[in-house]
N, C-alpha and C. Protein backbone atom coordinates (compact mmCIF):
# COMPACT_ATOMS: atom_id res chain seq x y z
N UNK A 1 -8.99 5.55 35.08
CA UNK A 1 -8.89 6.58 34.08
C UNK A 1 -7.57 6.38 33.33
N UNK A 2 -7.58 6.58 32.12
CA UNK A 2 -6.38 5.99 31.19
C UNK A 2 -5.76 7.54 31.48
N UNK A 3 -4.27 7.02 30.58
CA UNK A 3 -3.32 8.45 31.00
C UNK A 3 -3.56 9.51 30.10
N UNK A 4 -4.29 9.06 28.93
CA UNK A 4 -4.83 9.92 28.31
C UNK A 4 -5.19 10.86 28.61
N UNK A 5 -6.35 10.47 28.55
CA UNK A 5 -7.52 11.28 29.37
C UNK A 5 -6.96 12.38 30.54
N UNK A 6 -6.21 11.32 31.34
CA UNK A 6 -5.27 12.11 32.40
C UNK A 6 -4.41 13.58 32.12
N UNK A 7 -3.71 13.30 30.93
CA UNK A 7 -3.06 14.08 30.12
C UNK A 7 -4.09 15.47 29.85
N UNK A 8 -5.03 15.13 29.15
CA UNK A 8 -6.30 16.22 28.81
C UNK A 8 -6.64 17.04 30.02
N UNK A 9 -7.49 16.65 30.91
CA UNK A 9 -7.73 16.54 32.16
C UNK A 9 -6.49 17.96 33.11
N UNK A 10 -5.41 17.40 33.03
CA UNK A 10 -4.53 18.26 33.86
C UNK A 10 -4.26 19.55 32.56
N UNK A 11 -4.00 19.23 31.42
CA UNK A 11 -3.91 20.65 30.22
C UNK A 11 -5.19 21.17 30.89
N UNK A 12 -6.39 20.44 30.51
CA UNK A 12 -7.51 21.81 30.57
C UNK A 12 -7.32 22.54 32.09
N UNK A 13 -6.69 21.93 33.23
CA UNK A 13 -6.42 22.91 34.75
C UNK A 13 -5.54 23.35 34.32
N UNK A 14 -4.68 23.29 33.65
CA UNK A 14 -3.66 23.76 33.47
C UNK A 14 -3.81 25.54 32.78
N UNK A 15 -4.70 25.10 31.67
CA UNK A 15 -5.24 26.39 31.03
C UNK A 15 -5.81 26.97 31.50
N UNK A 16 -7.04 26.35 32.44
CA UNK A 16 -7.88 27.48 33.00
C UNK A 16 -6.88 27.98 33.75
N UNK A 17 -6.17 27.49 34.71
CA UNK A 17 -5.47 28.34 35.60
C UNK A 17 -4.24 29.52 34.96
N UNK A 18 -4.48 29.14 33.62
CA UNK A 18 -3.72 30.38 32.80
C UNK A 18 -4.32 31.58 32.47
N UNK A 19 -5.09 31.19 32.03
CA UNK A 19 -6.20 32.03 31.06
C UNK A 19 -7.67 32.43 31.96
N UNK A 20 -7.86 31.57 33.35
CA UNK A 20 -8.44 32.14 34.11
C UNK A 20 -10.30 31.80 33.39
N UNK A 21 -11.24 31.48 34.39
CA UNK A 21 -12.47 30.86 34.37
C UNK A 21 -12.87 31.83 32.92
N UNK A 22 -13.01 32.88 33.18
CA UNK A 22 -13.87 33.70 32.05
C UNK A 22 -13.14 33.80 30.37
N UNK A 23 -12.53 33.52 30.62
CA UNK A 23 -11.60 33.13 29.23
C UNK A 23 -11.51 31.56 28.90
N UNK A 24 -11.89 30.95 29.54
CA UNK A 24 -11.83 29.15 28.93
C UNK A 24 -12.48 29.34 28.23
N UNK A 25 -13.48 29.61 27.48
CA UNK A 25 -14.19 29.14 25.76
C UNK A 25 -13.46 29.53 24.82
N UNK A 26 -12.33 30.45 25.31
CA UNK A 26 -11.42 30.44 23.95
C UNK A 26 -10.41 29.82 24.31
N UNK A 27 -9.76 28.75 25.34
CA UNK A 27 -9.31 27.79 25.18
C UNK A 27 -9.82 26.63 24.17
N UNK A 28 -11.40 26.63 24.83
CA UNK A 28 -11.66 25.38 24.01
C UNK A 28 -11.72 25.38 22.71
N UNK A 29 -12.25 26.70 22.44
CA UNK A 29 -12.10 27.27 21.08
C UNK A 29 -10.64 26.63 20.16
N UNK A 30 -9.43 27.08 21.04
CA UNK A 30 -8.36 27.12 20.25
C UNK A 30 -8.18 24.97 20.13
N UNK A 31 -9.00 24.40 21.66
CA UNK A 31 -8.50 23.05 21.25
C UNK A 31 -9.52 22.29 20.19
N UNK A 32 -10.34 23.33 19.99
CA UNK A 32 -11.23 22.89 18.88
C UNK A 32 -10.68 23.01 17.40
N UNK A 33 -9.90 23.98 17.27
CA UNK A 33 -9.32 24.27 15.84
C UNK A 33 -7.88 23.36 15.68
N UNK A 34 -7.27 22.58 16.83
CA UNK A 34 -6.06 22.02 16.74
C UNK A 34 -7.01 20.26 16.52
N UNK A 35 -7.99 20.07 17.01
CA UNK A 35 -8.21 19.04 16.77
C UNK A 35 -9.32 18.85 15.40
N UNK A 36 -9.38 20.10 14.71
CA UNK A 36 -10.11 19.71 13.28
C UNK A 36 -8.06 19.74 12.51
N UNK A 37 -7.31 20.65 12.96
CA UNK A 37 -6.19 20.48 12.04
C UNK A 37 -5.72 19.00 11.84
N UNK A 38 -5.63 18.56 13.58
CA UNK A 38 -5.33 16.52 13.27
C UNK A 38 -6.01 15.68 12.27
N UNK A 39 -7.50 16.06 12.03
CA UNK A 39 -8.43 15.20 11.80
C UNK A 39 -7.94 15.33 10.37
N UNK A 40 -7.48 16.57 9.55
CA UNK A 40 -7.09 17.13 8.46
C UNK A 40 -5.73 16.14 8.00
N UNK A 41 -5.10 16.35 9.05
CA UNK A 41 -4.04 15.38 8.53
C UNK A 41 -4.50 13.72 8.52
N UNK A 42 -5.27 13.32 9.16
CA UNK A 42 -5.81 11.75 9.38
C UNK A 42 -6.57 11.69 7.99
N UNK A 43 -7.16 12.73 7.58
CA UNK A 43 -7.48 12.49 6.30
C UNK A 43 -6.52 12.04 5.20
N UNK A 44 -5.73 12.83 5.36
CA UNK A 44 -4.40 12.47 4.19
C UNK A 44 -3.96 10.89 4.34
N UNK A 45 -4.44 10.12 4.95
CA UNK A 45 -3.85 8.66 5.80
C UNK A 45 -5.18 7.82 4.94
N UNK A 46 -6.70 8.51 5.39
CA UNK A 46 -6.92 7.86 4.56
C UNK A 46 -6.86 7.70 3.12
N UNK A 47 -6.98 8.67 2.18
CA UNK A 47 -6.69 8.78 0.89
C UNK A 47 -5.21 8.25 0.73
N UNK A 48 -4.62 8.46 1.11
CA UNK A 48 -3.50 7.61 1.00
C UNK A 48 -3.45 5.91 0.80
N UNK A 49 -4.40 5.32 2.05
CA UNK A 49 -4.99 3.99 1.84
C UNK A 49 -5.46 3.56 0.76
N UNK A 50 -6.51 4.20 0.38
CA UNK A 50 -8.38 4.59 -0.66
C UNK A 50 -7.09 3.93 -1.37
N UNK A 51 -6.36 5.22 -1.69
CA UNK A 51 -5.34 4.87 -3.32
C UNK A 51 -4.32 3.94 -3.27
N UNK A 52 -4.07 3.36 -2.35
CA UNK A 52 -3.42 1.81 -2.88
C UNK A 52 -4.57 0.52 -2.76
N UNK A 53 -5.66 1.00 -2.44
CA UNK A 53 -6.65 -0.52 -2.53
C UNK A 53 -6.90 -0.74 -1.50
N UNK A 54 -6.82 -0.32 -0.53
CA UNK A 54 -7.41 -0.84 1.04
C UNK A 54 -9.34 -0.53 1.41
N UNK A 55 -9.68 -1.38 1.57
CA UNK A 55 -11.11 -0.95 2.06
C UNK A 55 -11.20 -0.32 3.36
N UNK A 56 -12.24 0.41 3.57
CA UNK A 56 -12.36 0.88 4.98
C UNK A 56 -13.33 0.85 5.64
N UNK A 57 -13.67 0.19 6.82
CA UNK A 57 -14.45 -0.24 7.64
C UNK A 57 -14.99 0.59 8.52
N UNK A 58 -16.20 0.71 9.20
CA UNK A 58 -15.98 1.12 10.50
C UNK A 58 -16.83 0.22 11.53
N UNK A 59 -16.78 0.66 12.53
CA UNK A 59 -17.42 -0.29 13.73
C UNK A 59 -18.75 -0.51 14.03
N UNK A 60 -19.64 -1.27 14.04
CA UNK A 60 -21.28 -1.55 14.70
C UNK A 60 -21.05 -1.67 15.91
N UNK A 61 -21.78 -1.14 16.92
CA UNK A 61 -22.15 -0.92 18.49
C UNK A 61 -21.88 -2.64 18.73
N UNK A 62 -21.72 -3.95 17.49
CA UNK A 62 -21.67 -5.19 18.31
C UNK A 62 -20.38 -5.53 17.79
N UNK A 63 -19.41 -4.65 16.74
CA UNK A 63 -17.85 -5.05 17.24
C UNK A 63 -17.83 -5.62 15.66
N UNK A 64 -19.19 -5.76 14.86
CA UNK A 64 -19.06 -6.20 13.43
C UNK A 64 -18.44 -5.22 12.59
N UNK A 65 -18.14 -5.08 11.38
CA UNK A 65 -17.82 -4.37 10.69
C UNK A 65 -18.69 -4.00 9.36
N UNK A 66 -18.58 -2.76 9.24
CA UNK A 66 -19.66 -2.38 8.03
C UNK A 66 -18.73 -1.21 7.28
N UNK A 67 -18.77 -1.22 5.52
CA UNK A 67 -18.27 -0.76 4.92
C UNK A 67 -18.04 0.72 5.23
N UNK A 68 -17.43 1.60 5.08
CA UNK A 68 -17.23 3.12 5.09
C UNK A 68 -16.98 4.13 4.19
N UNK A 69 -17.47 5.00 4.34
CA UNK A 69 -17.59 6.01 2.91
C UNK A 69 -15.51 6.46 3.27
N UNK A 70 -15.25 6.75 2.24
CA UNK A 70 -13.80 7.14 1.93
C UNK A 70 -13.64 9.02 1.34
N UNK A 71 -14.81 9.48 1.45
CA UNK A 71 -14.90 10.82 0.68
C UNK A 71 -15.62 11.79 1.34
N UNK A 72 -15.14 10.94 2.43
CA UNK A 72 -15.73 12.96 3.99
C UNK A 72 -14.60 13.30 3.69
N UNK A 73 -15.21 14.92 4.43
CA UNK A 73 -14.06 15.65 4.56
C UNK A 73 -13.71 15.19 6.49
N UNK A 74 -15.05 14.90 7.26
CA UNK A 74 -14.44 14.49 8.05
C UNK A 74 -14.37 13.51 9.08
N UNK A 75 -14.02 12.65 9.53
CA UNK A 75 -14.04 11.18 10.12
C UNK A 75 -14.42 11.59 11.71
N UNK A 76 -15.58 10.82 11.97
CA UNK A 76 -15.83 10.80 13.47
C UNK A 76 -15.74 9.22 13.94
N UNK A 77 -15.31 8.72 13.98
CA UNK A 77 -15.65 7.53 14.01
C UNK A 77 -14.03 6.12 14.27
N UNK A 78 -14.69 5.53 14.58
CA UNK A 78 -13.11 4.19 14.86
C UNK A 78 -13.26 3.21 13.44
N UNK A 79 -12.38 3.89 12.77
CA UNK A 79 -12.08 2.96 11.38
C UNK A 79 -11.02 2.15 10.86
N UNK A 80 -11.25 0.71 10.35
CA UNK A 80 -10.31 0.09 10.14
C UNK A 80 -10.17 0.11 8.25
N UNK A 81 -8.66 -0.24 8.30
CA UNK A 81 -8.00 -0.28 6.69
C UNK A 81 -7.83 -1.58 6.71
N UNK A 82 -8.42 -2.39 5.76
CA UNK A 82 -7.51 -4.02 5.15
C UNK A 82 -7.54 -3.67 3.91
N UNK A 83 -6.57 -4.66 3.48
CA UNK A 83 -6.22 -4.59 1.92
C UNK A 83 -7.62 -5.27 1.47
N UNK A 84 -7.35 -4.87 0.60
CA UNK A 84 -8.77 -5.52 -0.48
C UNK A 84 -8.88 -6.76 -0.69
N UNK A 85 -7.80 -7.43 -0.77
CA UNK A 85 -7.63 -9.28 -0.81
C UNK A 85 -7.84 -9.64 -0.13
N UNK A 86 -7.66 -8.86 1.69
CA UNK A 86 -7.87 -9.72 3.12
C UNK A 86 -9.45 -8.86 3.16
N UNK A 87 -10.25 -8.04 2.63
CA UNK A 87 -11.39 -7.72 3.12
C UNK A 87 -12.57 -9.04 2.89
N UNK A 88 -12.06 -9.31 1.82
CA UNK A 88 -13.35 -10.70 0.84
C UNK A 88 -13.09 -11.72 2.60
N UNK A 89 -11.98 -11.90 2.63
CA UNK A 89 -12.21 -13.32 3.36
C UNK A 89 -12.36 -13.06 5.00
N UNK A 90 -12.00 -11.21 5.15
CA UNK A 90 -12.54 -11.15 6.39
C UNK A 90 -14.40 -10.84 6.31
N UNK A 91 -14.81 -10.60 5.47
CA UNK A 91 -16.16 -10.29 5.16
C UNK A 91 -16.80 -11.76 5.09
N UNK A 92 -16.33 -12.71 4.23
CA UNK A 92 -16.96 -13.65 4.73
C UNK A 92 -16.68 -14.94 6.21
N UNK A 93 -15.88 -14.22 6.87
CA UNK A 93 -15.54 -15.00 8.21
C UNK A 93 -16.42 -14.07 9.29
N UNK A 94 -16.69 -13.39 8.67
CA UNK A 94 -17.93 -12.43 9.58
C UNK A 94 -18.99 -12.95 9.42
N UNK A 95 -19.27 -13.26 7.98
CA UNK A 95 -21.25 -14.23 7.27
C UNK A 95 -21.13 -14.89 8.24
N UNK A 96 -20.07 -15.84 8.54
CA UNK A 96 -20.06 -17.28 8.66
C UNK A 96 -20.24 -17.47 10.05
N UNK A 97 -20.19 -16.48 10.78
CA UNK A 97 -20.21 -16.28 12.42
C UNK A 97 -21.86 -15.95 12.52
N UNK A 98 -22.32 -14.82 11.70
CA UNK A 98 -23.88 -14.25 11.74
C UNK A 98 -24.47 -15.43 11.78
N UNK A 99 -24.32 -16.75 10.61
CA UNK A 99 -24.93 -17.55 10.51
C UNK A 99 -24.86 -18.72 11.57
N UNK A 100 -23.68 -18.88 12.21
CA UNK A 100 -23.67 -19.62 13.42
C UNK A 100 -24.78 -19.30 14.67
């Protein structure tokens, strides 16, 4: 188990044992509204990208890459930024593997 996770894991005992069994859904509640506020700011990261020229990727279940919309409001997903000059030649070093 990563320490992450670990980290999460001991907060949520941590809370219940604050706030007590019958009150945890408004824990999760509250870690539900702190983790749309992050996602809010991760937005600003991408538009920030969008507007200097970076393309944005996200992941296929086989590790390929496929283009990504830039105009959610919100990102679920593991997405990569390259500049626009390194996307052409990482896009075609990807063809060139399919076709192998």
């Amino acid at each position: 188990m990563g320490w992450r996770l670990q980290v999460i894991n001991y907060c949520n005992a941590a809370g219940a044992l604050v706030v007590g069994y019958e009150n945890f859904s408004r824990l999760d509640a509250h870690r539900e509204s702190v983790t749309r506020a992050v996602r809010g700011l991760l937005r600003g990261r991408v538009d920030f990208l969008a507007d200097r020229n970076y393309c944005w990727f996200s992941l296929k279940a086989d590790g390929r890459l496929q283009p990504a919309a830039t105009d959610l409001d919100l990102y679920d997903a593991n997405l990569v930024a390259l500049p626009a000059e390194r996307a052409e030649g990482i896009s075609k070093m990807l063809a060139e593997k399919e076709c192998a």
